[in-house]
C-alpha atoms as a PDB file:
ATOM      1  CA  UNK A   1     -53.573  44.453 -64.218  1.00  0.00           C
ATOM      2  CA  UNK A   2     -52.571  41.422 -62.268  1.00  0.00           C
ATOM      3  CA  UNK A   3     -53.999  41.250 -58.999  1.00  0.00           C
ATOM      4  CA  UNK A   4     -51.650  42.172 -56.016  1.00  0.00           C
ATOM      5  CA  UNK A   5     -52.183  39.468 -53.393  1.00  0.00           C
ATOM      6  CA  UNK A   6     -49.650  37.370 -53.351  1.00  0.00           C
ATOM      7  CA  UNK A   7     -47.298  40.343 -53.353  1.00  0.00           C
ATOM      8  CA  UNK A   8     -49.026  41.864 -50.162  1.00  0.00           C
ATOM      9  CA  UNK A   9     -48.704  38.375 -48.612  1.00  0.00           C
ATOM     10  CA  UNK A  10     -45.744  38.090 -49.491  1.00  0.00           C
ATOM     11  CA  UNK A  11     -44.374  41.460 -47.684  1.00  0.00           C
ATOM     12  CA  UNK A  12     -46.580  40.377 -44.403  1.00  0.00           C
ATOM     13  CA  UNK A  13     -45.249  36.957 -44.496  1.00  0.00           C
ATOM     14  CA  UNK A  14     -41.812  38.300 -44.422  1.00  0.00           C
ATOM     15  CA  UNK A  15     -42.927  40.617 -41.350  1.00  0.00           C
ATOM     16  CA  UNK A  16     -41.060  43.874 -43.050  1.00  0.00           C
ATOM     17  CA  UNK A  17     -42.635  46.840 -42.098  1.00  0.00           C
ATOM     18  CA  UNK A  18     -42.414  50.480 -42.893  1.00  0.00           C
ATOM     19  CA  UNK A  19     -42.797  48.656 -46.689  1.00  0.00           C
ATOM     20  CA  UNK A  20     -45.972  50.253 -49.318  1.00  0.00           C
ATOM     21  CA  UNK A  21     -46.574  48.225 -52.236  1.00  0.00           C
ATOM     22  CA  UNK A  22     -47.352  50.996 -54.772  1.00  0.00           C
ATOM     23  CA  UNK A  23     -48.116  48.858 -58.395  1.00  0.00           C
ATOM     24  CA  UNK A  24     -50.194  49.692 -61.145  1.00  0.00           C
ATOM     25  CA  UNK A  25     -52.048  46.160 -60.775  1.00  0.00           C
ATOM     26  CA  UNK A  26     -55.415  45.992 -58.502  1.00  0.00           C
ATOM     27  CA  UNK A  27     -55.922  44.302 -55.037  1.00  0.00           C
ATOM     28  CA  UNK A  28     -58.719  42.675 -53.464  1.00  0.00           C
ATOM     29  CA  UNK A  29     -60.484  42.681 -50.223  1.00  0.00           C
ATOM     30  CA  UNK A  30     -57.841  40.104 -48.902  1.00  0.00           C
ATOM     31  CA  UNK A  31     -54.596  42.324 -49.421  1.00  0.00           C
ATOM     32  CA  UNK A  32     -53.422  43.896 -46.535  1.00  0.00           C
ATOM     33  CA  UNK A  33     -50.400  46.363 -45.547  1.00  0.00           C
ATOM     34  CA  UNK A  34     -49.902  49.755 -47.052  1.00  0.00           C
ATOM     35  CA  UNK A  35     -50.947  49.526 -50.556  1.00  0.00           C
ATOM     36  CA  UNK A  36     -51.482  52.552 -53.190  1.00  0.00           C
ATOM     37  CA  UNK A  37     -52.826  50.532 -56.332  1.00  0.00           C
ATOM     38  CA  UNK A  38     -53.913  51.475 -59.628  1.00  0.00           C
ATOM     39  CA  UNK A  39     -51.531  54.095 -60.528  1.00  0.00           C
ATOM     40  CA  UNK A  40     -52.237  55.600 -63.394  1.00  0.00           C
ATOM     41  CA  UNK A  41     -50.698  55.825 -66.249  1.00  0.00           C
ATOM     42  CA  UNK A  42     -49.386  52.507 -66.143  1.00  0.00           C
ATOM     43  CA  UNK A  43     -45.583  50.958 -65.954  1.00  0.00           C
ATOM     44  CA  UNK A  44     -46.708  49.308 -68.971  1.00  0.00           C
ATOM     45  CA  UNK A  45     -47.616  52.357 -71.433  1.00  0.00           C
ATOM     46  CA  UNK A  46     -44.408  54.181 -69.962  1.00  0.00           C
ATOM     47  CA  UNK A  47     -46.310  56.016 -66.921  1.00  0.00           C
ATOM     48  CA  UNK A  48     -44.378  57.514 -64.128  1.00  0.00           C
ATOM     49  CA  UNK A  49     -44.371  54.144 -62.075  1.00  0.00           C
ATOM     50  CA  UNK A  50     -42.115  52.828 -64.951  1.00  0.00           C
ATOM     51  CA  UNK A  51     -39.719  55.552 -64.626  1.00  0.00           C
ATOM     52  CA  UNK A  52     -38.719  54.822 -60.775  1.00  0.00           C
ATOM     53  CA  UNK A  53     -35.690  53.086 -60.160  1.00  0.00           C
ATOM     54  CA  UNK A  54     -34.145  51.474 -56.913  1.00  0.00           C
ATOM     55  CA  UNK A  55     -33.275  53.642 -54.252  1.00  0.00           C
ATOM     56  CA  UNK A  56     -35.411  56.581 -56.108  1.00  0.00           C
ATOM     57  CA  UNK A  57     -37.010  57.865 -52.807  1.00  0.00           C
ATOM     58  CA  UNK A  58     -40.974  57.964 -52.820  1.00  0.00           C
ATOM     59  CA  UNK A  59     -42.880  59.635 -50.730  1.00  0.00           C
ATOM     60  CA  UNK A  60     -46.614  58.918 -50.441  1.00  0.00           C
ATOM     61  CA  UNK A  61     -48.696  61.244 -48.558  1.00  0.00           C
ATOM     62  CA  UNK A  62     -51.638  59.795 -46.961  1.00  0.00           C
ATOM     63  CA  UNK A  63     -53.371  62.662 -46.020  1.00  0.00           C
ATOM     64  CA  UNK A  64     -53.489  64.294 -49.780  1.00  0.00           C
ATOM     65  CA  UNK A  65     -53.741  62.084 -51.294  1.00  0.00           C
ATOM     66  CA  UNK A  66     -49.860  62.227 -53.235  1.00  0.00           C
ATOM     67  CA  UNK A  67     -47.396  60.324 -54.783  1.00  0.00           C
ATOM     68  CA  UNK A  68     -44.038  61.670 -55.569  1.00  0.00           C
ATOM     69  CA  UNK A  69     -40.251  60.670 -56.367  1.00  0.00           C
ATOM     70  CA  UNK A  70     -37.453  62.970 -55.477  1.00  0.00           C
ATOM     71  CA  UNK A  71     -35.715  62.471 -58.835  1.00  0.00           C
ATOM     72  CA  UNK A  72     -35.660  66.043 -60.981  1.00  0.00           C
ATOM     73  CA  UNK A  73     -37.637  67.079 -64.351  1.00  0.00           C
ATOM     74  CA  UNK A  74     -34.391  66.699 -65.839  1.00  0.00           C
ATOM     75  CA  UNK A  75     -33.668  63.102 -65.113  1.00  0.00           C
ATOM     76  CA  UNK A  76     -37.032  61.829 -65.328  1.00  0.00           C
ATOM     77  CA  UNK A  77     -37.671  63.407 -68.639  1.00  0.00           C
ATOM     78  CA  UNK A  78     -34.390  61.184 -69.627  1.00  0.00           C
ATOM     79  CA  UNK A  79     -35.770  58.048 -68.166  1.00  0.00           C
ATOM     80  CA  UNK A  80     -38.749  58.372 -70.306  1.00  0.00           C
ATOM     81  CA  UNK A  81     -36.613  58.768 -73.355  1.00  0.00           C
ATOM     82  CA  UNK A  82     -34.773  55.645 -72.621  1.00  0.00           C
ATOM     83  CA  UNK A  83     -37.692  53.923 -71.924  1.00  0.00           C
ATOM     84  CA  UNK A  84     -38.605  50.668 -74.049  1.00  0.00           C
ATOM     85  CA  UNK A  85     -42.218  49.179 -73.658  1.00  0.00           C
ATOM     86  CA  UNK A  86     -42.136  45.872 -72.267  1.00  0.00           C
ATOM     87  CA  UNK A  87     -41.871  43.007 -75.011  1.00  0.00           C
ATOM     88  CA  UNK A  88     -45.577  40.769 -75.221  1.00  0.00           C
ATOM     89  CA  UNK A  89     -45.078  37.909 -73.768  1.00  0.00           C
ATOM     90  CA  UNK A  90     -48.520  36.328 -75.285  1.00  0.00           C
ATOM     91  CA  UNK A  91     -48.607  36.828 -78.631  1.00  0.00           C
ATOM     92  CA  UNK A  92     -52.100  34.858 -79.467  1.00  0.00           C
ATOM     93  CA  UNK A  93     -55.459  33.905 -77.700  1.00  0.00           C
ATOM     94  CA  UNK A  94     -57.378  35.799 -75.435  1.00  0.00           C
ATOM     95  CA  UNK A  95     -54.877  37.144 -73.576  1.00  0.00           C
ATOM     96  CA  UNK A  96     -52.925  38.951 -76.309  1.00  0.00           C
ATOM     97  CA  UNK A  97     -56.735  40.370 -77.389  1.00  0.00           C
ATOM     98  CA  UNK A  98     -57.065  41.520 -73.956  1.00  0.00           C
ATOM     99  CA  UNK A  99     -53.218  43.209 -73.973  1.00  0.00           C
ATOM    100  CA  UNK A 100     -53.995  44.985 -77.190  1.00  0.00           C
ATOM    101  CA  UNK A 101     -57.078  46.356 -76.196  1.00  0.00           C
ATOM    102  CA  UNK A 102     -57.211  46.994 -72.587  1.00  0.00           C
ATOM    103  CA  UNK A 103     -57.205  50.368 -71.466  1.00  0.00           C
ATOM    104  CA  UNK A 104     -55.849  51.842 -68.272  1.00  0.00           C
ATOM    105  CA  UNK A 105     -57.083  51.405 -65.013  1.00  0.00           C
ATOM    106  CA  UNK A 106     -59.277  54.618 -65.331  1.00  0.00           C
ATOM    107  CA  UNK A 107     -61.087  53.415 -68.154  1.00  0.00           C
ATOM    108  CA  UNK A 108     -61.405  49.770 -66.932  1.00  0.00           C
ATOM    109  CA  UNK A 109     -61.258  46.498 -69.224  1.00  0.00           C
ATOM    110  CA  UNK A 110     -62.840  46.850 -72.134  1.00  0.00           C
ATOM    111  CA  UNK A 111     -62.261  44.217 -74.490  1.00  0.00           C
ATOM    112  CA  UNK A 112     -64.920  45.232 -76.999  1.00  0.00           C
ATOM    113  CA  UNK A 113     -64.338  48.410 -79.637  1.00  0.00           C
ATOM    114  CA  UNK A 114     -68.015  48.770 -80.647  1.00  0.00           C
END
């Protein structure tokens, strides 16, 4: 989950408003803006946030708390059988142990089996 900062900073900095950064990844205490993190499942495992493409329309509701795209069952549903898990990049090291074992942001990072 890469942390979100620079991508907050880099909305601000570029003084667009009306913008929500929505991303799977986590933010700290410094981000600022609109920002709906942690979404769950991820892009990575093929989670809904993987499935939205540009100019999908997105509508996050504040005040319950919801996330949805106005893209039918239909189409999604295809999306997710074209769908192709993003290739490793790290391949050895700590890293790639953390990759292959890291859980969703639910579940945290746990690195360890036992």
């Amino acid at each position: 989950m890469p942390e979100q900062l620079k991508a907050s900073a880099a909305i601000m900095g570029a003084k667009l408003t009306n913008v929500a950064l929505v991303t799977d990844g986590r933010y700290s205490g410094a981000s600022h803006g609109f920002i709906v993190g942690h979404v769950c499942p991820e892009a990575a495992v093929g989670g809904p946030i993987a499935l939205v493409e540009d100019g999908d329309k997105v509508t996050i509701d504040a005040e319950t708390n919801t996330i949805s795209v106005d893209v039918g069952k239909e189409e999604m549903e295809k999306r997710k059988k074209a769908w192709t898990p993003p290739r490793m990049v790290v391949t050895r090291g700590v890293l790639a142990k953390y990759a292959a074992l890291v859980s969703d942001a639910t579940h945290g990072a746990v690195t360890d089996l036992f």
